[in-house]
Protein backbone atom coordinates (compact mmCIF):
# COMPACT_ATOMS: atom_id res chain seq x y z
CA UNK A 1 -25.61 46.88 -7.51
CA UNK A 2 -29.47 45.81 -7.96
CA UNK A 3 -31.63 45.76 -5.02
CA UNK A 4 -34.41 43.27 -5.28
CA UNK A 5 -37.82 44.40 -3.84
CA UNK A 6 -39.21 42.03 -1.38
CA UNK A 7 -43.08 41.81 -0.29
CA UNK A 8 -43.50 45.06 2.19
CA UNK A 9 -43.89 43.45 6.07
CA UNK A 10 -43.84 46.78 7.43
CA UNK A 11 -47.04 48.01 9.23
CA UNK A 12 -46.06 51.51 7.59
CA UNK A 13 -45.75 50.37 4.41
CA UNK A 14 -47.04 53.22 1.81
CA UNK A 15 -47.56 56.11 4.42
CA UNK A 16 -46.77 58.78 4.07
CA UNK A 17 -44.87 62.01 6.22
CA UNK A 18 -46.84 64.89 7.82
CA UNK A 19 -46.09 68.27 6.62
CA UNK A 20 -46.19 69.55 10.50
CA UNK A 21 -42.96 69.19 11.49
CA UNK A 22 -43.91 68.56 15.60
CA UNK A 23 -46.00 65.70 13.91
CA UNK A 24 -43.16 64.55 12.03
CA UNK A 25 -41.05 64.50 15.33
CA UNK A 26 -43.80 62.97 18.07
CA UNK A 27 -44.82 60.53 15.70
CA UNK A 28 -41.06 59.37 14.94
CA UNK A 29 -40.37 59.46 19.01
CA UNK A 30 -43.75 57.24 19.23
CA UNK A 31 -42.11 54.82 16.47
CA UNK A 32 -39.05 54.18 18.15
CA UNK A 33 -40.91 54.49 21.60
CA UNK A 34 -38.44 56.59 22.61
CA UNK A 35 -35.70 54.70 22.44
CA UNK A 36 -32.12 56.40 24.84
CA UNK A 37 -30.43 55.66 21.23
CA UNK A 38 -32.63 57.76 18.71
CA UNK A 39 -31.25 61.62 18.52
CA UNK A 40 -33.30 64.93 17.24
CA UNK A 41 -31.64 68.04 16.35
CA UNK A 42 -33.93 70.91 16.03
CA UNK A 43 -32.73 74.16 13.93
CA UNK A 44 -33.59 76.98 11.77
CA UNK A 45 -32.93 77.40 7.92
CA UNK A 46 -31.94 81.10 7.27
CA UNK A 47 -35.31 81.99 4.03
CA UNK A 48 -37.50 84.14 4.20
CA UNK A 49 -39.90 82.18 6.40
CA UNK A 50 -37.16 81.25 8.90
CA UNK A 51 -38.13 77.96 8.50
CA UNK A 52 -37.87 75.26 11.55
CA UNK A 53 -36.45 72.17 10.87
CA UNK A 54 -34.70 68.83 12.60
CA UNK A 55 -32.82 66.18 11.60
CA UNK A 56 -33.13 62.48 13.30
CA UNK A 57 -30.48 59.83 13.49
CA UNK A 58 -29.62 56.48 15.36
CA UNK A 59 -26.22 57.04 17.35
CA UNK A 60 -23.76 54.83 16.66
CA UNK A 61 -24.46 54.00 13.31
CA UNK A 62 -23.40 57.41 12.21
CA UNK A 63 -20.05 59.48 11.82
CA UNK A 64 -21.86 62.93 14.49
CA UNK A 65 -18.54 64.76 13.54
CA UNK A 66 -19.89 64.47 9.63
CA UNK A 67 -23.11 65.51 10.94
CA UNK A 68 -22.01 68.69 12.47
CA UNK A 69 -19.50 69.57 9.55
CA UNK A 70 -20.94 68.73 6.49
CA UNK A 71 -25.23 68.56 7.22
CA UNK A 72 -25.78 71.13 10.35
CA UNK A 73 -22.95 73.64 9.47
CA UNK A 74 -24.33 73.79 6.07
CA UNK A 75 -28.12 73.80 6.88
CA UNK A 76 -27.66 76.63 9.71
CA UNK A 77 -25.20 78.59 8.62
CA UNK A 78 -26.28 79.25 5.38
CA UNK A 79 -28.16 82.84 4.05
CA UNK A 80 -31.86 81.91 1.79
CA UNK A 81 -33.66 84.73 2.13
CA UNK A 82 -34.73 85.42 -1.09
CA UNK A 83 -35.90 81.60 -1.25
CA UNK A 84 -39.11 80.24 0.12
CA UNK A 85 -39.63 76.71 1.07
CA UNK A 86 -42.42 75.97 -1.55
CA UNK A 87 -40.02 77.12 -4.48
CA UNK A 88 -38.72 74.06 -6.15
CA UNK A 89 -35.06 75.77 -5.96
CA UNK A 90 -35.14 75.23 -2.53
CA UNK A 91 -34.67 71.29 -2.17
CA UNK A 92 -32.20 71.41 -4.95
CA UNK A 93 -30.15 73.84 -3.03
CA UNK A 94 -30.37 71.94 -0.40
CA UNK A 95 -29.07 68.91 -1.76
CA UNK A 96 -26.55 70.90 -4.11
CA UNK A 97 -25.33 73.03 -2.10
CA UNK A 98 -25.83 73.15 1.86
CA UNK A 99 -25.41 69.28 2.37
CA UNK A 100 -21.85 67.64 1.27
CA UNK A 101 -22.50 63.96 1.14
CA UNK A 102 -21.38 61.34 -1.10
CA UNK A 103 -25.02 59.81 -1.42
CA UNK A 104 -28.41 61.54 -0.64
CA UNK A 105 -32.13 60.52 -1.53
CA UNK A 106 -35.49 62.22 -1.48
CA UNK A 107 -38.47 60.79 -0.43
CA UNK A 108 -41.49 60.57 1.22
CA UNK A 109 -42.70 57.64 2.33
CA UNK A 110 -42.44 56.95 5.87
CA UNK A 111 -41.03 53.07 5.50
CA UNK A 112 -38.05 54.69 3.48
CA UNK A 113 -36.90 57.09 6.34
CA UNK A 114 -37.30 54.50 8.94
CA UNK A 115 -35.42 51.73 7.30
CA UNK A 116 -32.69 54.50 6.32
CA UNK A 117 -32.78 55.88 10.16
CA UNK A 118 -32.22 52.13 11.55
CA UNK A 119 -29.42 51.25 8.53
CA UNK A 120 -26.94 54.44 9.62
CA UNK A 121 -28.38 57.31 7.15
CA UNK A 122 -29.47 61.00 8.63
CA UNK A 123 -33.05 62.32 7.64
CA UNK A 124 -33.72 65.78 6.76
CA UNK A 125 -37.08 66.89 7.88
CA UNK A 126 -38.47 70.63 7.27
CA UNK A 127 -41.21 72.55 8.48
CA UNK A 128 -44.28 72.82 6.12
CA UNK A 129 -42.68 69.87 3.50
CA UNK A 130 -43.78 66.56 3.19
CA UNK A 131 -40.13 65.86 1.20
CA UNK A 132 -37.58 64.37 3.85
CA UNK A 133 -33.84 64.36 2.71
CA UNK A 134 -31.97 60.89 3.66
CA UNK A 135 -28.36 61.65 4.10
CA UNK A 136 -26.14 58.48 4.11
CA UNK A 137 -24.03 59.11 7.07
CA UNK A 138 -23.19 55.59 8.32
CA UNK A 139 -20.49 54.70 10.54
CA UNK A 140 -19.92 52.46 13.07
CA UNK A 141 -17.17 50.16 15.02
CA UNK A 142 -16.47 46.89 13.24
CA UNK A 143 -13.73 44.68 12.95
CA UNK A 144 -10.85 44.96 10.94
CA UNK A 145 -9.68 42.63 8.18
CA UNK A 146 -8.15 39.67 9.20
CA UNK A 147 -6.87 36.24 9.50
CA UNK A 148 -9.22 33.75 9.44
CA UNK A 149 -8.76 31.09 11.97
CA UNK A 150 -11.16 28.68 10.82
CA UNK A 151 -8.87 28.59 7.33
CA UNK A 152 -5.44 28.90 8.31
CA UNK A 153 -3.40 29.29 5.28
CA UNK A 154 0.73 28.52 4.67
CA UNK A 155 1.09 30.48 1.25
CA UNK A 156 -1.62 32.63 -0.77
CA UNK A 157 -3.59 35.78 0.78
CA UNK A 158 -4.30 35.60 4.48
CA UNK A 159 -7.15 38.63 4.12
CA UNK A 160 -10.33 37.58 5.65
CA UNK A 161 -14.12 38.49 5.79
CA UNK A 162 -15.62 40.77 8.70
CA UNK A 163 -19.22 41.38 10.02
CA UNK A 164 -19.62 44.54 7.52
CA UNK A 165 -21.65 43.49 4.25
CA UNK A 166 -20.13 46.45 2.37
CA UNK A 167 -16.33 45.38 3.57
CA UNK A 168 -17.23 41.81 2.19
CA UNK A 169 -18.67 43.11 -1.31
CA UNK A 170 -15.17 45.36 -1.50
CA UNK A 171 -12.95 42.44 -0.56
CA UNK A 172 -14.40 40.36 -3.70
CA UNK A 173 -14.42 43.45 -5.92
CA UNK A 174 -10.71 43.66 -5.62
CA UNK A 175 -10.32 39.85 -6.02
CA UNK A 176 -12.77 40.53 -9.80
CA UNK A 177 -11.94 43.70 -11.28
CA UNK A 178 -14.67 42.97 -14.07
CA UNK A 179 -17.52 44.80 -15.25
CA UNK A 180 -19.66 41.15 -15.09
CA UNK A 181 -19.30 40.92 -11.85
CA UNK A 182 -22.85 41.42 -10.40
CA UNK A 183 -23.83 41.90 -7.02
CA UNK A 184 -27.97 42.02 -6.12
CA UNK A 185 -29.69 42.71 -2.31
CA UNK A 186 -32.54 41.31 -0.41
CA UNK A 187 -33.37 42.18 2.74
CA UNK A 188 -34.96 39.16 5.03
CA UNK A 189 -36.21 39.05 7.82
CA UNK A 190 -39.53 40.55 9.26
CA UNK A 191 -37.38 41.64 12.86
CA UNK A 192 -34.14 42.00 11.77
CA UNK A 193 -34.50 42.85 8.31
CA UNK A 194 -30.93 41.85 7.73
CA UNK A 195 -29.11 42.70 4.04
CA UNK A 196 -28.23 39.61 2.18
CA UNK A 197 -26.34 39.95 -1.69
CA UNK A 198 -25.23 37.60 -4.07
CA UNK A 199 -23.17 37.81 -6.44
CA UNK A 200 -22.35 35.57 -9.61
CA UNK A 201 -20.36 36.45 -12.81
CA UNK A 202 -22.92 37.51 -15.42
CA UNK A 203 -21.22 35.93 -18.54
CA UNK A 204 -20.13 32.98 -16.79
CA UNK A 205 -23.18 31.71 -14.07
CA UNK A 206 -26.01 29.41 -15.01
CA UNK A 207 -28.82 32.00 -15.15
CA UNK A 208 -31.10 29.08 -14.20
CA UNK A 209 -29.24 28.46 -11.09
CA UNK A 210 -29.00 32.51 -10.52
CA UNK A 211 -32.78 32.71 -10.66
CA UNK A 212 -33.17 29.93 -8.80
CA UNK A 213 -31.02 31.04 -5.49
CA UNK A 214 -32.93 34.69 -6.21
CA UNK A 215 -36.29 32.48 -5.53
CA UNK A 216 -35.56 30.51 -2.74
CA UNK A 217 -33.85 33.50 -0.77
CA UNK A 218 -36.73 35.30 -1.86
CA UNK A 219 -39.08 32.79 -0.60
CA UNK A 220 -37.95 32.68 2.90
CA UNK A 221 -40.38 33.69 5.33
CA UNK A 222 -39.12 34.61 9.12
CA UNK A 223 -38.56 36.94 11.64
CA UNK A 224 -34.99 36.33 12.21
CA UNK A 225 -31.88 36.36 9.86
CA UNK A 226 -28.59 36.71 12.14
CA UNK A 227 -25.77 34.13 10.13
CA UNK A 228 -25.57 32.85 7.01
CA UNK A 229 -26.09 29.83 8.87
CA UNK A 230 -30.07 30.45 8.74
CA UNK A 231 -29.87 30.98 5.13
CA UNK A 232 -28.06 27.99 4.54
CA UNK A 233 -30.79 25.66 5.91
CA UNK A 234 -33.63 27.94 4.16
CA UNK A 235 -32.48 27.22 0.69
CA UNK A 236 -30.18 24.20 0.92
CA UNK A 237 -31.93 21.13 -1.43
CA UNK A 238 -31.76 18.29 1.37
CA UNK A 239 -31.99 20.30 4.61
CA UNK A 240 -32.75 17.04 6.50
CA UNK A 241 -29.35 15.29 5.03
CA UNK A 242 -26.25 14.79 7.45
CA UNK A 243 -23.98 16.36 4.21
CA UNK A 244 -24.07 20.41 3.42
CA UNK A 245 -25.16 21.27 0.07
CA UNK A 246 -24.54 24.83 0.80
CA UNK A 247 -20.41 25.66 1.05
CA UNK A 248 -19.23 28.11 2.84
CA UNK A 249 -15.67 30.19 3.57
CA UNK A 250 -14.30 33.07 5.37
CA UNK A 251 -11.41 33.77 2.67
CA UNK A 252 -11.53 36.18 -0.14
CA UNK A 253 -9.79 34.31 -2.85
CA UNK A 254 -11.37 31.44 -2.31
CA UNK A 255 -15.35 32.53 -2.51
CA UNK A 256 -13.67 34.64 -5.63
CA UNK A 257 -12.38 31.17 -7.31
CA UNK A 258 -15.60 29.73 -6.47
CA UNK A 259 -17.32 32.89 -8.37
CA UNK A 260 -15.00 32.46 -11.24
CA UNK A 261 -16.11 29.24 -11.94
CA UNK A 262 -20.25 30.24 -12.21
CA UNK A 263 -20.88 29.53 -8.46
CA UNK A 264 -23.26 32.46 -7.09
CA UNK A 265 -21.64 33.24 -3.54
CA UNK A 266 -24.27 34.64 -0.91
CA UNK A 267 -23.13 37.44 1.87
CA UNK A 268 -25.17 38.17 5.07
CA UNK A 269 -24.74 41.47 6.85
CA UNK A 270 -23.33 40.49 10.16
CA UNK A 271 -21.05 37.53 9.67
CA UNK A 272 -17.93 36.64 8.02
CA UNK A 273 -19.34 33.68 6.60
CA UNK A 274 -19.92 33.50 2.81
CA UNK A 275 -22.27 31.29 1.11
CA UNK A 276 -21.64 29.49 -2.44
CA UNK A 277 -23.24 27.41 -4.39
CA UNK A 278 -23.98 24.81 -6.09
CA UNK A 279 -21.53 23.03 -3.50
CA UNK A 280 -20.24 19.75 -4.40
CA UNK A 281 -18.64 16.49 -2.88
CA UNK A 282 -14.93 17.24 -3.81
CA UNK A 283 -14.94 20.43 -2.41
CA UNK A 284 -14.59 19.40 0.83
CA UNK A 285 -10.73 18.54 -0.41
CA UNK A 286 -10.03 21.25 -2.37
CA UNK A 287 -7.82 23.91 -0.47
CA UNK A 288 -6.79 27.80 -2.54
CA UNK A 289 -3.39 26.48 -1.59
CA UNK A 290 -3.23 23.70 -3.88
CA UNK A 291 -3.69 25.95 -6.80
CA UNK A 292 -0.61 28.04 -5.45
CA UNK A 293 1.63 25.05 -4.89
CA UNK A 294 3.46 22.90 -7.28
CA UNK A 295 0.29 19.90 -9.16
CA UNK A 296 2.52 16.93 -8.13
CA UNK A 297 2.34 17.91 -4.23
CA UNK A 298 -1.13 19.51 -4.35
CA UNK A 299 -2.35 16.45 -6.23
CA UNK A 300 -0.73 13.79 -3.20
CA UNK A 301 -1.78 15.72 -0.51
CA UNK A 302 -5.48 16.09 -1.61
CA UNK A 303 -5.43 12.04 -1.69
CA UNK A 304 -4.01 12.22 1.67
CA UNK A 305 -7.44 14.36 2.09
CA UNK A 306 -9.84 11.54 1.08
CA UNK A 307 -8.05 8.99 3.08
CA UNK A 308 -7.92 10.98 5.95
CA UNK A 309 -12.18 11.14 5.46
CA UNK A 310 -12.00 7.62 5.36
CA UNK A 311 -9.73 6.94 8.00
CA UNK A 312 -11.50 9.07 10.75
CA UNK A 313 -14.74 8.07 9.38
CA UNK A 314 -14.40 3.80 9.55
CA UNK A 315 -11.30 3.58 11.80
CA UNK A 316 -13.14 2.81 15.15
CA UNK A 317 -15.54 0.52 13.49
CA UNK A 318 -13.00 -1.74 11.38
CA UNK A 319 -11.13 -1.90 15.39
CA UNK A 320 -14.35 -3.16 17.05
CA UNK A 321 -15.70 -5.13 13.70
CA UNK A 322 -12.32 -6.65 13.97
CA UNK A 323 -11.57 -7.33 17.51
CA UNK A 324 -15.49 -8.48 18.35
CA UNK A 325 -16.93 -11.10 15.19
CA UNK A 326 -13.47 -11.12 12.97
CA UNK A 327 -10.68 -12.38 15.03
CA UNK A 328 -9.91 -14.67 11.91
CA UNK A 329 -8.51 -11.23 9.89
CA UNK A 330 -6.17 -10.05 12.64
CA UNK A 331 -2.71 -11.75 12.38
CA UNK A 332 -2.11 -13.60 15.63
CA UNK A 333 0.59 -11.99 17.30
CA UNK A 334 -1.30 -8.60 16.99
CA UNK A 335 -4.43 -10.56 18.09
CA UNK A 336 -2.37 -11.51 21.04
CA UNK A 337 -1.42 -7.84 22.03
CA UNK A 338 -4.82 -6.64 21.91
CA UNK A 339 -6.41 -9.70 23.80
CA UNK A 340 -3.61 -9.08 26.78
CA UNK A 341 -4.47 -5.14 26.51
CA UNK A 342 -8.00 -5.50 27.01
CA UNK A 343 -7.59 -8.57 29.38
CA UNK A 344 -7.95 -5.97 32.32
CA UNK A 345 -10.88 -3.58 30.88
CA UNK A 346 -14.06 -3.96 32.26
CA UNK A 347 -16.18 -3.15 29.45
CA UNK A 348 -17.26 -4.68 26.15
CA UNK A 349 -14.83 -3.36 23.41
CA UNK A 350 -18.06 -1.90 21.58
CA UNK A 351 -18.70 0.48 25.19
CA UNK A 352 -14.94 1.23 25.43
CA UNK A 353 -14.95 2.73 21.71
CA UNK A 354 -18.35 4.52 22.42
CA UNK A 355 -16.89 5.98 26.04
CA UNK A 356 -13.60 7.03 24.64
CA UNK A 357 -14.94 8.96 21.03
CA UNK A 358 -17.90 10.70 23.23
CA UNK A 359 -14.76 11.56 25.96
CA UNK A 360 -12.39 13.51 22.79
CA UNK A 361 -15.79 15.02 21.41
CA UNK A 362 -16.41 16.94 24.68
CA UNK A 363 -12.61 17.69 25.09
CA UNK A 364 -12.38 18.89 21.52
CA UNK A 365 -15.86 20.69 22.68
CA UNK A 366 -14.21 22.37 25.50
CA UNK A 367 -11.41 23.10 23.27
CA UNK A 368 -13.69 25.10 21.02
CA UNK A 369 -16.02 26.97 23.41
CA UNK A 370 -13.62 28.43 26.22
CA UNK A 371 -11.59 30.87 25.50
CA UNK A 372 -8.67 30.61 22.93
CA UNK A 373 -5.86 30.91 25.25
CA UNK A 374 -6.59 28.10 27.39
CA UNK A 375 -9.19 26.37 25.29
CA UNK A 376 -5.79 24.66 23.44
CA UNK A 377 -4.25 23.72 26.52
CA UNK A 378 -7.37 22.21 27.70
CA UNK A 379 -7.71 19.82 24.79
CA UNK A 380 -4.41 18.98 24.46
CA UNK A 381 -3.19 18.26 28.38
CA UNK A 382 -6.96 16.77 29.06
CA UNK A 383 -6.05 14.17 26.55
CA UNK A 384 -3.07 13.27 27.39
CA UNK A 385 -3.92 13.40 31.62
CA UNK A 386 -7.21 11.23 30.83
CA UNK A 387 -5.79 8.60 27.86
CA UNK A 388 -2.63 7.74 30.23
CA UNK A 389 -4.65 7.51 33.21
CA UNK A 390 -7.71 5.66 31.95
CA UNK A 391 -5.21 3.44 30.57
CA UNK A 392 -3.09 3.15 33.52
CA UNK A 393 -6.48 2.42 35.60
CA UNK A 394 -7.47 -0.45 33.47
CA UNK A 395 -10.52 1.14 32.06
CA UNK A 396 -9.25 0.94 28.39
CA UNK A 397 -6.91 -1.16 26.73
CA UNK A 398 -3.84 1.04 24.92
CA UNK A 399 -4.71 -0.17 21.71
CA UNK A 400 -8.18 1.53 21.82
CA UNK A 401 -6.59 5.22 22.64
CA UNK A 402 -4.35 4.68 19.58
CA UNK A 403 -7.50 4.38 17.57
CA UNK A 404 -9.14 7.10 19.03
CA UNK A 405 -6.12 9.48 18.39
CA UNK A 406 -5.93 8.27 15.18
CA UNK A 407 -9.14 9.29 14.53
CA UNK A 408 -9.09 12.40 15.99
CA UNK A 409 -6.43 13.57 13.99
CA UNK A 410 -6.97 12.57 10.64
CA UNK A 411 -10.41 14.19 11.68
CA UNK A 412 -8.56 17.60 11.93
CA UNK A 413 -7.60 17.37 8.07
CA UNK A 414 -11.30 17.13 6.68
CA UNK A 415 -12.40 20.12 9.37
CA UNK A 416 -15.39 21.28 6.24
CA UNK A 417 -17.19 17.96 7.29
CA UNK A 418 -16.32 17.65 10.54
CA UNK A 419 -20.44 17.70 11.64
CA UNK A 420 -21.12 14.92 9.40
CA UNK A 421 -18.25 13.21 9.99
CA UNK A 422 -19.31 12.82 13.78
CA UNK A 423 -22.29 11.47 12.98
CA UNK A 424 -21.07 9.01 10.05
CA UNK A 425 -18.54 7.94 12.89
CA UNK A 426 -20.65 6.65 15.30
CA UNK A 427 -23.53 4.75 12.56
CA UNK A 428 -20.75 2.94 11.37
CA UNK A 429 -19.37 2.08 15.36
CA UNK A 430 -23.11 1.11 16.19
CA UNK A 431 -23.78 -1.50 12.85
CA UNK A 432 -20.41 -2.57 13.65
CA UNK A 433 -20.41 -3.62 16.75
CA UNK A 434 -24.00 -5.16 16.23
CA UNK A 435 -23.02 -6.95 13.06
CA UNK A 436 -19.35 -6.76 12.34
CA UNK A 437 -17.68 -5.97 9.03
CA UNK A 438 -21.40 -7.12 7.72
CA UNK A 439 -22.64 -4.16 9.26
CA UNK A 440 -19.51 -2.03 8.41
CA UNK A 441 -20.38 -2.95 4.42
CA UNK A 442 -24.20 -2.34 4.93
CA UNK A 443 -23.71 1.35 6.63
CA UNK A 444 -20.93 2.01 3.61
CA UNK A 445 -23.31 1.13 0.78
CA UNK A 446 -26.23 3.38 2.83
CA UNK A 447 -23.95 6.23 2.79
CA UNK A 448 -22.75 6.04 -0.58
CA UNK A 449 -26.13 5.69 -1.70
CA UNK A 450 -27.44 8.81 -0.22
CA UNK A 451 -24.07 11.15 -1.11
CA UNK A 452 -25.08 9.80 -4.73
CA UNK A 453 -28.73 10.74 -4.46
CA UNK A 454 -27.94 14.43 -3.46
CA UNK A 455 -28.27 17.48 -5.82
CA UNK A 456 -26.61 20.69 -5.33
CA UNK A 457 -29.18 23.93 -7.38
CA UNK A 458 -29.74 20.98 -9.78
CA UNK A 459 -25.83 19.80 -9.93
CA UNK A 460 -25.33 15.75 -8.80
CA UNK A 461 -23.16 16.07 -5.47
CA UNK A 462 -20.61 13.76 -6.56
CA UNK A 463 -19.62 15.28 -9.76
CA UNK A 464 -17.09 15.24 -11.50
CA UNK A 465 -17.09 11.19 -10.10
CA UNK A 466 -20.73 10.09 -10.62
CA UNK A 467 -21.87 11.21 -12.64
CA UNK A 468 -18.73 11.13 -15.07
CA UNK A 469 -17.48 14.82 -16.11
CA UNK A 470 -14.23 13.55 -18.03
CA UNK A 471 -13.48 17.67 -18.44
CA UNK A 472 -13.68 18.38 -14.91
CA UNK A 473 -11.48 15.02 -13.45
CA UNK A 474 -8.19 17.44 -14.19
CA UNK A 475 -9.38 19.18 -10.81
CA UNK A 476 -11.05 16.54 -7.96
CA UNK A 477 -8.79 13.43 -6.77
CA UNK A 478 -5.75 14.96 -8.38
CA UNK A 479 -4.88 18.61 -10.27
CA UNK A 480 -3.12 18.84 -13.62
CA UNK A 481 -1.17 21.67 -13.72
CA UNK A 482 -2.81 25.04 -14.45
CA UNK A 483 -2.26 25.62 -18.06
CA UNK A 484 -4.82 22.83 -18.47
CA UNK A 485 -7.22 24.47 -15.75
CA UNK A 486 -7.73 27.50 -18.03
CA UNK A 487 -11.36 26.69 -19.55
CA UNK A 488 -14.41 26.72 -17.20
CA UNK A 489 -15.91 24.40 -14.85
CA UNK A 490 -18.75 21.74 -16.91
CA UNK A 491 -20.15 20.57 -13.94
CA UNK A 492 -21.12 24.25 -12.41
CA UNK A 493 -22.21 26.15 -16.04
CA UNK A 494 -24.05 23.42 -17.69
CA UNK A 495 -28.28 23.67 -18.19
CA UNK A 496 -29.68 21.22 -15.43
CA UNK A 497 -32.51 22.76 -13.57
């Protein structure tokens, strides 16, 4: 793995250690201002000088029982006294013989120790040596791997993505066991300095679009880096458009697929949440399952997909269009039923839609935010308890919770867009209920005119559809079966920046 060298934003950038080791140790106390967290362990190294020495660590981010066994029982325990500190032997031996670690690294520049200290490694220092020994010792509670719950899957691998960068890169690994499979580290972030690594198939990524994410992550200039979430909107192409340009998944297999098509996938340390891109349109209906699952079913239920996105999307504005300017398009004995369910609500249709979507987006809100247990239960009972009784009060006509539901549940199939869906959801509702189906075909044309305007790392983000990738239509509306998915993606490899 390459580590990429950002611009130094470290106050002790190019200093260098003290050769007095009580320096060494009251100027590393004075770093970390003492912090409860930061341990010293002072010894002495059997030479002939009976040299004094300590070694400094952050507790827990370390394994202390690897410490004791394999640095301190080695380091005090064992007889040098026919070798004196100045001898070059005597750091070789050191590293050779009295430590047992997988990885060790001399230096002696103060940044290095201090970002090794704060990332889990154990430094070495010696009395009368300016050469500190880091000691990678990390180890520290994280999760295990698991389900996702954000992508619940029926068939195919149910691993998922933890908080630990070095899990993540190892979950992919095993998903690419191929020598092209690159993986290259940045660390962002002035505060948090936080590691960040993508990775992209060397034979098969645009290097274009490699060198391009490399830039932009490379360009980004904060304090702060906690979720891939921050990166997204650093380096996303429109970050002031209502679609992402920027996918993301918890699963494995699936940021593998992506990789094995010449996306570059992008992992933050501290979040399950991996990065790929370029992203595109038809993602959003594209599911690892379908490519497990027989082309015929995979194929209809991905157009059940798009109408869903449609459905949730114009369904409350085609009701009010309908029912406010267009009573002309709605046969008359359904006309009828809706007139003599709203004959007893006190609001304009237009209000009732707005009251009732804003009501299931805080229940589906509470759903989310309390905890998991009753969080369901909320959601489900509050919308049941409110839709019968708001009904049964007169303050919305049946026909208007149908819609709602309606739209709330084909909302649950398109769950990647589900934050610009929202907002799509109610611009429609509003130039509907101003202007009817006029307004309805105005907001559609708006829409599709941005989606079409959008790029993607230089990729249009409605391709394979517009523009036309005839190669690449086997795999968007519908999937041909996968002896004619063999070659790679056109739309992802292909020169465009």
């Amino acid at each position: 793995m390459r580590r990429i060298r950002t611009p130094k934003q470290n106050k002790y950038a190019g200093e260098k250690v003290k050769k007095d080791l009580k320096e060494n140790q009251e100027m590393l106390q004075q770093i970390f201002h003492n912090t409860i967290d930061i341990k010293f362990r002072n010894f002495q190294i059997q030479n002939q000088e009976q040299t004094s020495a300590f070694i400094c660590y952050m507790e827990g981010m370390v394994s202390e029982e690897f410490i004791h066994f394999n640095i301190m029982d080695g380091l005090a325990g064992t007889n040098l006294k026919d070798i004196n500190i100045d001898s070059p032997r005597f750091i070789s031996i050191l590293k050779n013989q009295m430590v047992k670690a997988p990885s060790m690294k001399e230096t002696t520049i103060l940044d290095e120790i201090l970002d090794g200290i704060l990332t889990g490694q154990t430094a070495i220092f010696l009395n009368q040596s300016d050469r500190v020994l880091l000691v990678t010792t990390v180890s520290f509670q994280s999760r295990g791997v698991e389900e996702p719950e954000t992508e619940a899957t029926v068939r195919g691998s149910r691993e998922g993505f933890n908080e630990v960068i070095q899990t993540n890169t190892s979950l992919i690994r095993r998903k690419i066991n191929n020598s092209n499979l690159i993986f290259e580290e940045l660390i962002i972030g002035k505060e948090t300095k936080t590691k960040v690594r993508i990775a992209y198939l060397n034979n098969v990524a645009n290097k274009e679009v490699v060198k391009e994410v490399r830039n932009r992550l490379k360009a980004i200039k904060t304090d702060v880096v906690l979720e891939t979430g921050y990166l997204e909107q650093y380096i996303g192409d429109h970050p002031y458009s209502i679609f992402s340009t920027v996918g993301n998944s918890e699963k494995p297999d699936k940021v593998a697929a992506k990789i094995l098509e010449g996306r570059i996938a992008i992992l933050c340390d501290g979040t399950p949440f991996v990065l790929t891109v370029p992203h595109l349109f038809i993602e959003v209906f594209q599911v690892p399952e379908d490519y497990y699952s027989n082309a015929y079913v995979s194929s209809l239920i991905r157009i059940f997909r798009i109408m869903a996105l449609f459905l949730t999307v114009s369904t409350p504005a085609v009701f009010v269009a309908a029912a406010t300017f267009h009573h002309e398009m709605v046969p008359s004995q359904l006309l009828t039923t809706m007139a003599a369910a709203e004959e007893r609500v006190p609001f304009p249709i237009f209000l009732e839609a707005i009251i009732m979507i804003v009501i299931f987006q805080l229940l589906r809100e509470a759903g989310v935010r309390m905890p998991r247990p009753i969080g369901s239960a909320v959601s489900i009972v509050g919308a049941l308890v409110i839709g019968e009784a708001a009904v049964q009060a007169g303050l919305v006509g049946a026909p208007m919770v149908i819609v709602v539901a309606l739209t709330a549940i084909t909302g649950f199939v398109v769950t990647a867009l589900s934050n610009a869906v929202i907002l799509m959801r109610f611009f429609l509702l509003i130039l509907a209920g101003l202007f009817g189906f006029y307004g309805l075909l105005i907001g559609t044309l708006f829409l599709v005119a941005h989606v079409v305007s959008l790029r993607s790392f230089g990729v249009p983000y409605l391709t394979p559809l517009g523009p036309i990738v005839t190669k690449d239509l086997r795999d968007s509306i519908i999937r041909l079966p996968l002896k004619f998915l063999q070659s790679k993606s056109k739309s992802i490899t292909r020169k465009r920046l």
